[in-house]
C-alpha atoms as a PDB file:
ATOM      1  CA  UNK A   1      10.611   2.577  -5.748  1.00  0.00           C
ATOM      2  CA  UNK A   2      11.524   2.076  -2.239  1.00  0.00           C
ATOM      3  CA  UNK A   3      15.227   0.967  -2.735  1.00  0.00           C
ATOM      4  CA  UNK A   4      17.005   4.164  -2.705  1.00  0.00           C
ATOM      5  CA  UNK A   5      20.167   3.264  -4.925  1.00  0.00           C
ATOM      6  CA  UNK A   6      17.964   1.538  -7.737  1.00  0.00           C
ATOM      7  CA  UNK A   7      16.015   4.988  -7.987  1.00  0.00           C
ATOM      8  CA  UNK A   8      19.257   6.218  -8.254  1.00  0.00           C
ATOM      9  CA  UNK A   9      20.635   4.488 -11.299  1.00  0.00           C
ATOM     10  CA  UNK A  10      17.148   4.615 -13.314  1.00  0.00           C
ATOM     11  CA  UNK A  11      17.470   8.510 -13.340  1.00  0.00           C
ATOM     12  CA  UNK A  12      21.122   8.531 -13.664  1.00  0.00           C
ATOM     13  CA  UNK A  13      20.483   6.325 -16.584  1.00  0.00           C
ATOM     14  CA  UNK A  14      18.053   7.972 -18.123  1.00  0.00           C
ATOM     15  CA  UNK A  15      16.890  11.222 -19.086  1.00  0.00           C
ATOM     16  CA  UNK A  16      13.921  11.718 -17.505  1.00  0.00           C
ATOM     17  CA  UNK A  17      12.483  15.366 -16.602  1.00  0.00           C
ATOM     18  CA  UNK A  18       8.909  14.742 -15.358  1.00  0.00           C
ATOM     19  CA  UNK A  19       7.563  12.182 -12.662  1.00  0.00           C
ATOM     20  CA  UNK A  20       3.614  11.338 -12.099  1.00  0.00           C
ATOM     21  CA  UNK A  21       3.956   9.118  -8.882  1.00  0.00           C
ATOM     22  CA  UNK A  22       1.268   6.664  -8.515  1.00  0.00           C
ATOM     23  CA  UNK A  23       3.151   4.373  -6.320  1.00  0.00           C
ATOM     24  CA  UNK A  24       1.522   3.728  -2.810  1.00  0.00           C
ATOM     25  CA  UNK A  25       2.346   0.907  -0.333  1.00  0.00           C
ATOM     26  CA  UNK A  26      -1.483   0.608   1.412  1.00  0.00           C
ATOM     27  CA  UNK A  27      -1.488  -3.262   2.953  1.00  0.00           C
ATOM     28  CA  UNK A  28      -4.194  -5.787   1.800  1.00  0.00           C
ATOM     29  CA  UNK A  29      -7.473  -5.398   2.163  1.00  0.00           C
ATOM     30  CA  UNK A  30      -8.601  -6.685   5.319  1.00  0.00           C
ATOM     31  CA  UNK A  31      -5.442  -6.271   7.037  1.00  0.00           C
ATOM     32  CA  UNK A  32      -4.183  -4.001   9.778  1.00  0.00           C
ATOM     33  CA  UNK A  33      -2.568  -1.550   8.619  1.00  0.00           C
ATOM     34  CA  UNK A  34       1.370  -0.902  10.322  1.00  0.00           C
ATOM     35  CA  UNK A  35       4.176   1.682  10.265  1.00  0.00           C
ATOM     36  CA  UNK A  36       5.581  -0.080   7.357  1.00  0.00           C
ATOM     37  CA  UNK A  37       2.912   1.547   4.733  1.00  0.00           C
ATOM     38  CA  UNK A  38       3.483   5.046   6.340  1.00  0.00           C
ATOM     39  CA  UNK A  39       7.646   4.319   5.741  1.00  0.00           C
ATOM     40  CA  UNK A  40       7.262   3.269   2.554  1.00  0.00           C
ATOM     41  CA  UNK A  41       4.864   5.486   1.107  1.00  0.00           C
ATOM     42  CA  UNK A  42       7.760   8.549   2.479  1.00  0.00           C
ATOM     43  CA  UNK A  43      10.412   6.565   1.130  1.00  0.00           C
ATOM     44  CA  UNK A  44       9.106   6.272  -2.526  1.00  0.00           C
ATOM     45  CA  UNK A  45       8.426  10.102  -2.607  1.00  0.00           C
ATOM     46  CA  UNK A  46      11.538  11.326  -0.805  1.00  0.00           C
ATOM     47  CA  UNK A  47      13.136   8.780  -3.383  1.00  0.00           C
ATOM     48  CA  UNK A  48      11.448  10.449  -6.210  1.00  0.00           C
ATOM     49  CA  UNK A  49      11.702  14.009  -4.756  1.00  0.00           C
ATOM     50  CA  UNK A  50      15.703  14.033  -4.583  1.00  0.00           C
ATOM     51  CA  UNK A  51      16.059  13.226  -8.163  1.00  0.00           C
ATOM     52  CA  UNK A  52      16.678  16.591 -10.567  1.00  0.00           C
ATOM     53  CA  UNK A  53      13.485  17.050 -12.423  1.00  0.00           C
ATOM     54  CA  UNK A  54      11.694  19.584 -13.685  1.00  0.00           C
ATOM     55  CA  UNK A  55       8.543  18.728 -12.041  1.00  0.00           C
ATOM     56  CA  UNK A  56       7.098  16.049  -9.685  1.00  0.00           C
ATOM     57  CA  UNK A  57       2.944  15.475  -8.840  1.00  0.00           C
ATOM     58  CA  UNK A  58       2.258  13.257  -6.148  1.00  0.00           C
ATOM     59  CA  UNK A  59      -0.760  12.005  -6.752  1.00  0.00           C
ATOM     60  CA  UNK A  60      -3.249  11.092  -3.543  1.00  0.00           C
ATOM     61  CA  UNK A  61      -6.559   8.716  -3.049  1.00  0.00           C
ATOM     62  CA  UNK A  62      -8.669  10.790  -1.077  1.00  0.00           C
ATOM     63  CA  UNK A  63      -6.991   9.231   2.381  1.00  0.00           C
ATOM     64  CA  UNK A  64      -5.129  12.706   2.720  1.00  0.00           C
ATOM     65  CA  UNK A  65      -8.083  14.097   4.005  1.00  0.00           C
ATOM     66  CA  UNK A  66      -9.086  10.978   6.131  1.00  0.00           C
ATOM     67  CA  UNK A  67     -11.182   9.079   4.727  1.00  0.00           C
ATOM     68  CA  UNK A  68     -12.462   7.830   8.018  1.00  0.00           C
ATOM     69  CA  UNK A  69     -14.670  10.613   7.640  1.00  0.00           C
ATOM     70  CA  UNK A  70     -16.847  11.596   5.038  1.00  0.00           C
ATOM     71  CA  UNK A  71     -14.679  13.606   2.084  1.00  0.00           C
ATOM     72  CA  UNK A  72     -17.315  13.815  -0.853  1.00  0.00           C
ATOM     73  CA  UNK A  73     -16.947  17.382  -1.446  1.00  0.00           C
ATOM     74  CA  UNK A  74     -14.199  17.879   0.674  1.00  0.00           C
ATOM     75  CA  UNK A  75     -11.887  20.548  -1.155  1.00  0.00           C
ATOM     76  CA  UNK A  76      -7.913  20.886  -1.463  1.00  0.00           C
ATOM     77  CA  UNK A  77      -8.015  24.012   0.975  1.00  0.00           C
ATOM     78  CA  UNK A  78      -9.199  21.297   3.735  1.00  0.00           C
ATOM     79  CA  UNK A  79      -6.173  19.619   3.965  1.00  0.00           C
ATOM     80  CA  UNK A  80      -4.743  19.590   7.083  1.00  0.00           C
ATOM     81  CA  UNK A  81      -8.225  20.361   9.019  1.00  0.00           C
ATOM     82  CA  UNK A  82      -8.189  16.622  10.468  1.00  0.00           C
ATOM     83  CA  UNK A  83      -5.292  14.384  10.571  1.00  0.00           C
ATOM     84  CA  UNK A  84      -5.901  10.888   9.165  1.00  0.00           C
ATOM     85  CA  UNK A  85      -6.087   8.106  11.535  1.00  0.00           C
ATOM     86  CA  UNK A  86      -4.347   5.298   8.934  1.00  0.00           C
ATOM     87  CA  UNK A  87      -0.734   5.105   8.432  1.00  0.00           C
ATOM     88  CA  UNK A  88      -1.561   5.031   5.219  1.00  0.00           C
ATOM     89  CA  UNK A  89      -3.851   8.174   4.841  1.00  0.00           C
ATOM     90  CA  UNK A  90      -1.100   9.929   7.314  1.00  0.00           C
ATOM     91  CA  UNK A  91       1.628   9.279   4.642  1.00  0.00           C
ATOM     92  CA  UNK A  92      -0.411  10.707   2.002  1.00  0.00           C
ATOM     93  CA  UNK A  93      -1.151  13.501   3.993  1.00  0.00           C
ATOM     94  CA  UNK A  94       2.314  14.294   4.870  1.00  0.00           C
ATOM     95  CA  UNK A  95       3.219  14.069   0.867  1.00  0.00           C
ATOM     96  CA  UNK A  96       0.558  16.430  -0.069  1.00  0.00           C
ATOM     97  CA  UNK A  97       1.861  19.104   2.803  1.00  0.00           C
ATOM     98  CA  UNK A  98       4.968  18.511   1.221  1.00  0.00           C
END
């Protein structure tokens, strides 16, 4: 999903109206995360986003709303009351404001 060109083809190949996006780039478990999530992550939706469909859902894991900090009954009007720390909750958040 994150090379541009073979996004490309599959749609021009196909005829495809709807996408559910599911893809996420998050690290290992463990590891640090780096910039490299937070790229990816923008590059598989901006990837997905260009393509003529009638309809695109991103969904996200909770991370949107930073889950550094308790979210349990956070609701989607929150979003964009804290910034996430992670690259990988920042992506996500920058998706959903999308």
């Amino acid at each position: 999903m994150c090379d541009t060109e073979s996004v490309n083809k599959l749609f021009s190949e196909n005829s495809i109206s709807r996408i559910i996006n599911c893809a996420a780039k998050t690290g290992f478990i463990g590891e640090p995360q780096t910039v490299k999530e937070f790229y990816e992550n923008i590059l598989i939706h901006e990837n997905l986003s260009r393509q003529s469909t009638e309809l695109l859902i991103s969904f996200g894991s909770g991370d949107e709303f930073d889950h550094g900090k308790e979210i349990a009954n956070v609701r989607e009007s929150f979003l964009g009351n804290r910034i996430p720390e992670s690259f990988y909750g920042f992506s996500k958040y920058v998706i959903a404001k999308r």
